[in-house]
C-alpha atoms as a PDB file:
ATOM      1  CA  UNK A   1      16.904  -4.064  -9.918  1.00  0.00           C
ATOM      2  CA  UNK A   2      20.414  -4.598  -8.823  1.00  0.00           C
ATOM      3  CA  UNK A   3      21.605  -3.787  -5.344  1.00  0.00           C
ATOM      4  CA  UNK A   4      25.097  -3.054  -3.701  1.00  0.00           C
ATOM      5  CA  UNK A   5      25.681  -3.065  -0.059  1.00  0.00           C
ATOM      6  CA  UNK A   6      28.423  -1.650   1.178  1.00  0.00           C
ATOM      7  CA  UNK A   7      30.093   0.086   4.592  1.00  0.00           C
ATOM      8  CA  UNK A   8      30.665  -2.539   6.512  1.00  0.00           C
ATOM      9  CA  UNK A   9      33.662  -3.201   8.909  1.00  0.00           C
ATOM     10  CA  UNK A  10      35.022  -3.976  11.909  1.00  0.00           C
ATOM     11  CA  UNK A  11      34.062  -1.505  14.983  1.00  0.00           C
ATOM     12  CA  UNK A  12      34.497  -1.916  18.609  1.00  0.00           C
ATOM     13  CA  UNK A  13      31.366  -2.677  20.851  1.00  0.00           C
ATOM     14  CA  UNK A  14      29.173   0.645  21.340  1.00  0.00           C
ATOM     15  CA  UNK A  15      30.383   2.446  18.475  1.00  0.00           C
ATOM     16  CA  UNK A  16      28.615   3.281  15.478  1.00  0.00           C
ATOM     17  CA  UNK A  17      28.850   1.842  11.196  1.00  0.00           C
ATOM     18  CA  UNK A  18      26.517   2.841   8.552  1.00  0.00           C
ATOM     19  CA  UNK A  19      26.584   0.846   5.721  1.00  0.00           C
ATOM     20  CA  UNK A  20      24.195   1.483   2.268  1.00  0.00           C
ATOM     21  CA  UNK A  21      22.804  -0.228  -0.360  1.00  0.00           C
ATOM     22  CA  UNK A  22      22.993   2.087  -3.744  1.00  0.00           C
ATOM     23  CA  UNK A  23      20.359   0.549  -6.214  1.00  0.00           C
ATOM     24  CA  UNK A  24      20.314   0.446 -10.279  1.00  0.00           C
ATOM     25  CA  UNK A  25      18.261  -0.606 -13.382  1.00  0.00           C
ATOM     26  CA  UNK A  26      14.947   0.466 -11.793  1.00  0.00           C
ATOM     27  CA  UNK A  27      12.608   2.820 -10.288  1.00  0.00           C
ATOM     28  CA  UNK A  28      13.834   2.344  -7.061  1.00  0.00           C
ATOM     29  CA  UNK A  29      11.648   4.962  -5.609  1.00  0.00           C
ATOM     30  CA  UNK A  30       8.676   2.200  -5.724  1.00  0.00           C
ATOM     31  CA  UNK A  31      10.521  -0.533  -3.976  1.00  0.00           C
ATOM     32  CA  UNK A  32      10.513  -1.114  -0.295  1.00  0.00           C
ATOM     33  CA  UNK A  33      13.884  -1.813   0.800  1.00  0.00           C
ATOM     34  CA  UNK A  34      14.609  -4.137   4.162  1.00  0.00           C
ATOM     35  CA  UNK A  35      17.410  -5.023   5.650  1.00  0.00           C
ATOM     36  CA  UNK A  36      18.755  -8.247   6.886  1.00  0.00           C
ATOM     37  CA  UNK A  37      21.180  -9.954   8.620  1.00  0.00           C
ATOM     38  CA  UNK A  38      23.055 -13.632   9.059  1.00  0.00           C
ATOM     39  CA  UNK A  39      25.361 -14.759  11.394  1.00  0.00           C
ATOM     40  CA  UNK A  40      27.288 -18.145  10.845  1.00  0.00           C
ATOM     41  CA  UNK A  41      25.162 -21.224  11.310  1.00  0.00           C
ATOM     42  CA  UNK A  42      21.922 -18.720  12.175  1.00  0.00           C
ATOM     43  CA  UNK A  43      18.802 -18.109   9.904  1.00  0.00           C
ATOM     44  CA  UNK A  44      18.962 -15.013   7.894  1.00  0.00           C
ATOM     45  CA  UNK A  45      17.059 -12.358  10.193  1.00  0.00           C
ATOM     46  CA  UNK A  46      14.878  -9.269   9.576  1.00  0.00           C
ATOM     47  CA  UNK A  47      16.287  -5.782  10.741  1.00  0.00           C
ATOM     48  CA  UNK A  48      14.676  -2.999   9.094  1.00  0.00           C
ATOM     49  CA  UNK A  49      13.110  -2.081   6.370  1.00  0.00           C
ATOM     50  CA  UNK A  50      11.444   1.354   4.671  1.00  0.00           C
ATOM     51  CA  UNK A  51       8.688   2.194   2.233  1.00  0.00           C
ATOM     52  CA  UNK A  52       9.029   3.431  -1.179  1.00  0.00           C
ATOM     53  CA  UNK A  53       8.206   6.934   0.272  1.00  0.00           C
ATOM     54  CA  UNK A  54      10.596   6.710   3.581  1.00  0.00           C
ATOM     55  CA  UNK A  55       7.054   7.163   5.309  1.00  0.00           C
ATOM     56  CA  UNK A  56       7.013   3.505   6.983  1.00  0.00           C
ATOM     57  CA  UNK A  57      10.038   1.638   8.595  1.00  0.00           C
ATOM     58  CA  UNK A  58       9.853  -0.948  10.395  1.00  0.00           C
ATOM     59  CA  UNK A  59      12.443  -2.671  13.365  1.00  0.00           C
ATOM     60  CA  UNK A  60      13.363  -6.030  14.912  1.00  0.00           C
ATOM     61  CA  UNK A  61      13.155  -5.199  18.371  1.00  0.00           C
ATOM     62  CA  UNK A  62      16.759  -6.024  18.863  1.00  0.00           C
ATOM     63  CA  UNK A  63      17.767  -3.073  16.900  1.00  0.00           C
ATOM     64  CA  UNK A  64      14.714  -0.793  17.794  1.00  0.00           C
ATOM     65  CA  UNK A  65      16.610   2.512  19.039  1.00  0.00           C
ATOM     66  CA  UNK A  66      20.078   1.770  17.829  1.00  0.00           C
ATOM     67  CA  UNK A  67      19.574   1.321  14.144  1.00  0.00           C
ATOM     68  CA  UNK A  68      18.057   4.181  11.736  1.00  0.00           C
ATOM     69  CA  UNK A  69      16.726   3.202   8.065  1.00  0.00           C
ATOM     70  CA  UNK A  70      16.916   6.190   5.751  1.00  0.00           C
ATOM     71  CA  UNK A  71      16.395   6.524   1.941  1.00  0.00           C
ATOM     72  CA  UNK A  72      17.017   8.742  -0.657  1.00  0.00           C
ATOM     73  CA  UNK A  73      15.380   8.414  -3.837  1.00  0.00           C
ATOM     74  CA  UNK A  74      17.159  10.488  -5.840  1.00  0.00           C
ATOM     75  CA  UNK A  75      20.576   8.985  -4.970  1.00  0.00           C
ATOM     76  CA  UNK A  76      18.893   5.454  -5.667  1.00  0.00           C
ATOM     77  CA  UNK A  77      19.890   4.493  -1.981  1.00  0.00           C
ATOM     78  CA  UNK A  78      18.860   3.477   1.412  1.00  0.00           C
ATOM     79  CA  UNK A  79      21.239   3.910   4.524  1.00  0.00           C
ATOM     80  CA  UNK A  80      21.267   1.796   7.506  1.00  0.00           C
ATOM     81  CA  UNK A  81      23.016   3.568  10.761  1.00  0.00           C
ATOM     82  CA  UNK A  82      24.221   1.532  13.540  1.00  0.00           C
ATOM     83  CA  UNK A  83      24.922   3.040  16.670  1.00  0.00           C
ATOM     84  CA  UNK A  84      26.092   1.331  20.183  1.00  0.00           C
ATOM     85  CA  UNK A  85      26.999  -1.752  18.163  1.00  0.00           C
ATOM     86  CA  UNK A  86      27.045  -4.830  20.172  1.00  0.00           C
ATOM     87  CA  UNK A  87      28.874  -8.362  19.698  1.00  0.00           C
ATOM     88  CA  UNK A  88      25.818  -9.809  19.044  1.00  0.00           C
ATOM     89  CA  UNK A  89      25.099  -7.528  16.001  1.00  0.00           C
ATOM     90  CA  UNK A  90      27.929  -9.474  14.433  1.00  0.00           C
ATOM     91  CA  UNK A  91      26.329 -10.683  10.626  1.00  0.00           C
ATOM     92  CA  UNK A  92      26.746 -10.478   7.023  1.00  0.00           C
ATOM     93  CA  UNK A  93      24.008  -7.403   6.441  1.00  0.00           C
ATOM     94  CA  UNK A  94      22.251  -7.804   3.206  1.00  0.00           C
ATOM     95  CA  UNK A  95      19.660  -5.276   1.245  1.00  0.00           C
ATOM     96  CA  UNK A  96      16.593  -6.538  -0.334  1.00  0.00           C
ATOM     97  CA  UNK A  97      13.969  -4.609  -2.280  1.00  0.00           C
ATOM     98  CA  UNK A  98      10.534  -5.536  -3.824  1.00  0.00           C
ATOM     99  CA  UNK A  99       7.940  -3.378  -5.474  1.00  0.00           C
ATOM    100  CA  UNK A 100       5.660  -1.772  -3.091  1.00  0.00           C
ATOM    101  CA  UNK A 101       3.062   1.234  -3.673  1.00  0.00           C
ATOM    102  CA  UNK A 102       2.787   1.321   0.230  1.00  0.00           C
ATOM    103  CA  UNK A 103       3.525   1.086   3.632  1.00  0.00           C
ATOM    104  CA  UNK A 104       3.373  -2.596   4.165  1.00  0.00           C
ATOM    105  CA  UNK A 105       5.581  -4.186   6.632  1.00  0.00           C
ATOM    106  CA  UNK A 106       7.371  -7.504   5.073  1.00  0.00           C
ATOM    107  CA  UNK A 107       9.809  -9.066   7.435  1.00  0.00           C
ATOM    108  CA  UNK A 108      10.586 -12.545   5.803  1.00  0.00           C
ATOM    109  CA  UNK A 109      13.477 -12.930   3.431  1.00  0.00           C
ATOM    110  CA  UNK A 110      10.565 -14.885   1.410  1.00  0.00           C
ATOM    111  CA  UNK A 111       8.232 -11.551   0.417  1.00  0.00           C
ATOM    112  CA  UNK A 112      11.539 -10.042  -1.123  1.00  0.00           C
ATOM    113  CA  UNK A 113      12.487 -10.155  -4.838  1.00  0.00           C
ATOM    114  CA  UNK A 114      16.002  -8.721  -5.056  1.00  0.00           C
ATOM    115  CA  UNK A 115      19.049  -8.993  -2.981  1.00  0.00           C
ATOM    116  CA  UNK A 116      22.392  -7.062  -2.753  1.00  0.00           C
ATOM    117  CA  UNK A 117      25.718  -9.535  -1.775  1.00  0.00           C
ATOM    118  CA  UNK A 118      26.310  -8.871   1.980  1.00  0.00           C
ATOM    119  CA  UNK A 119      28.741  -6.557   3.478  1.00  0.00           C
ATOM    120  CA  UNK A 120      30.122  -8.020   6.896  1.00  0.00           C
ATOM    121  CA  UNK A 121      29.956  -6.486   9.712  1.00  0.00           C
ATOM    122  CA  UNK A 122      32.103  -7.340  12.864  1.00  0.00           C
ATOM    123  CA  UNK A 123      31.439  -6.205  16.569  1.00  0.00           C
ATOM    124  CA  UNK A 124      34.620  -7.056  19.079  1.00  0.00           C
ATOM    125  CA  UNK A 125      34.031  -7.294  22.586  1.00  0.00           C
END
């Protein structure tokens, strides 16, 4: 599976970016997909992720209620809304997927397979 994350940009503090990572070369629609983030000189971080069905996601807490994980199978893709973006959401946002036939929550870089290059998004004060 190869994965391309895009959307990201440069957005003032409390507005809102989506960015999306648009999948190929397999059946995507039996892959969890998670999000992640890394800011300079920080540990890549879990953000969110979703089941194969969309019937599980998952949050760090410093997202819960602000960010929205969608998915849509037949457009091989999975969405990640940000809304009231703060400085400290600052990161390079990368997409992971591995094969999953359920609802299993994986929140360490480790349990993923395949990664997307990162798409940078920037939160000014």
């Amino acid at each position: 599976v190869q994965l391309q994350a895009s959307g990201g940009g440069l957005v003032q503090a409390g507005g809102s970016l989506s960015v999306s990572c648009a999948a190929s070369g397999g059946t995507f629609s039996r892959y969890t997909v998670g999000w992640f983030r890394q800011a300079p000189g920080k540990e890549r971080e879990f953000v969110a992720s979703i089941s194969w069905s969309g019937g599980s996601t998952y949050y760090a807490g410093s997202v819960k209620g602000r960010f929205t994980i969608s998915r849509d199978n037949a457009k091989n893709t999975v969405y990640l809304q940000m809304n009231s973006l703060k400085p400290e959401d600052t990161a390079a946002y990368y997409c992971a997927a591995r094969y999953s036939n359920s609802g299993t929550y994986y929140p360490r870089p480790s349990e993923y397979n395949y990664w997307g290059q990162g798409t940078q998004v920037t939160v000014s004060s």
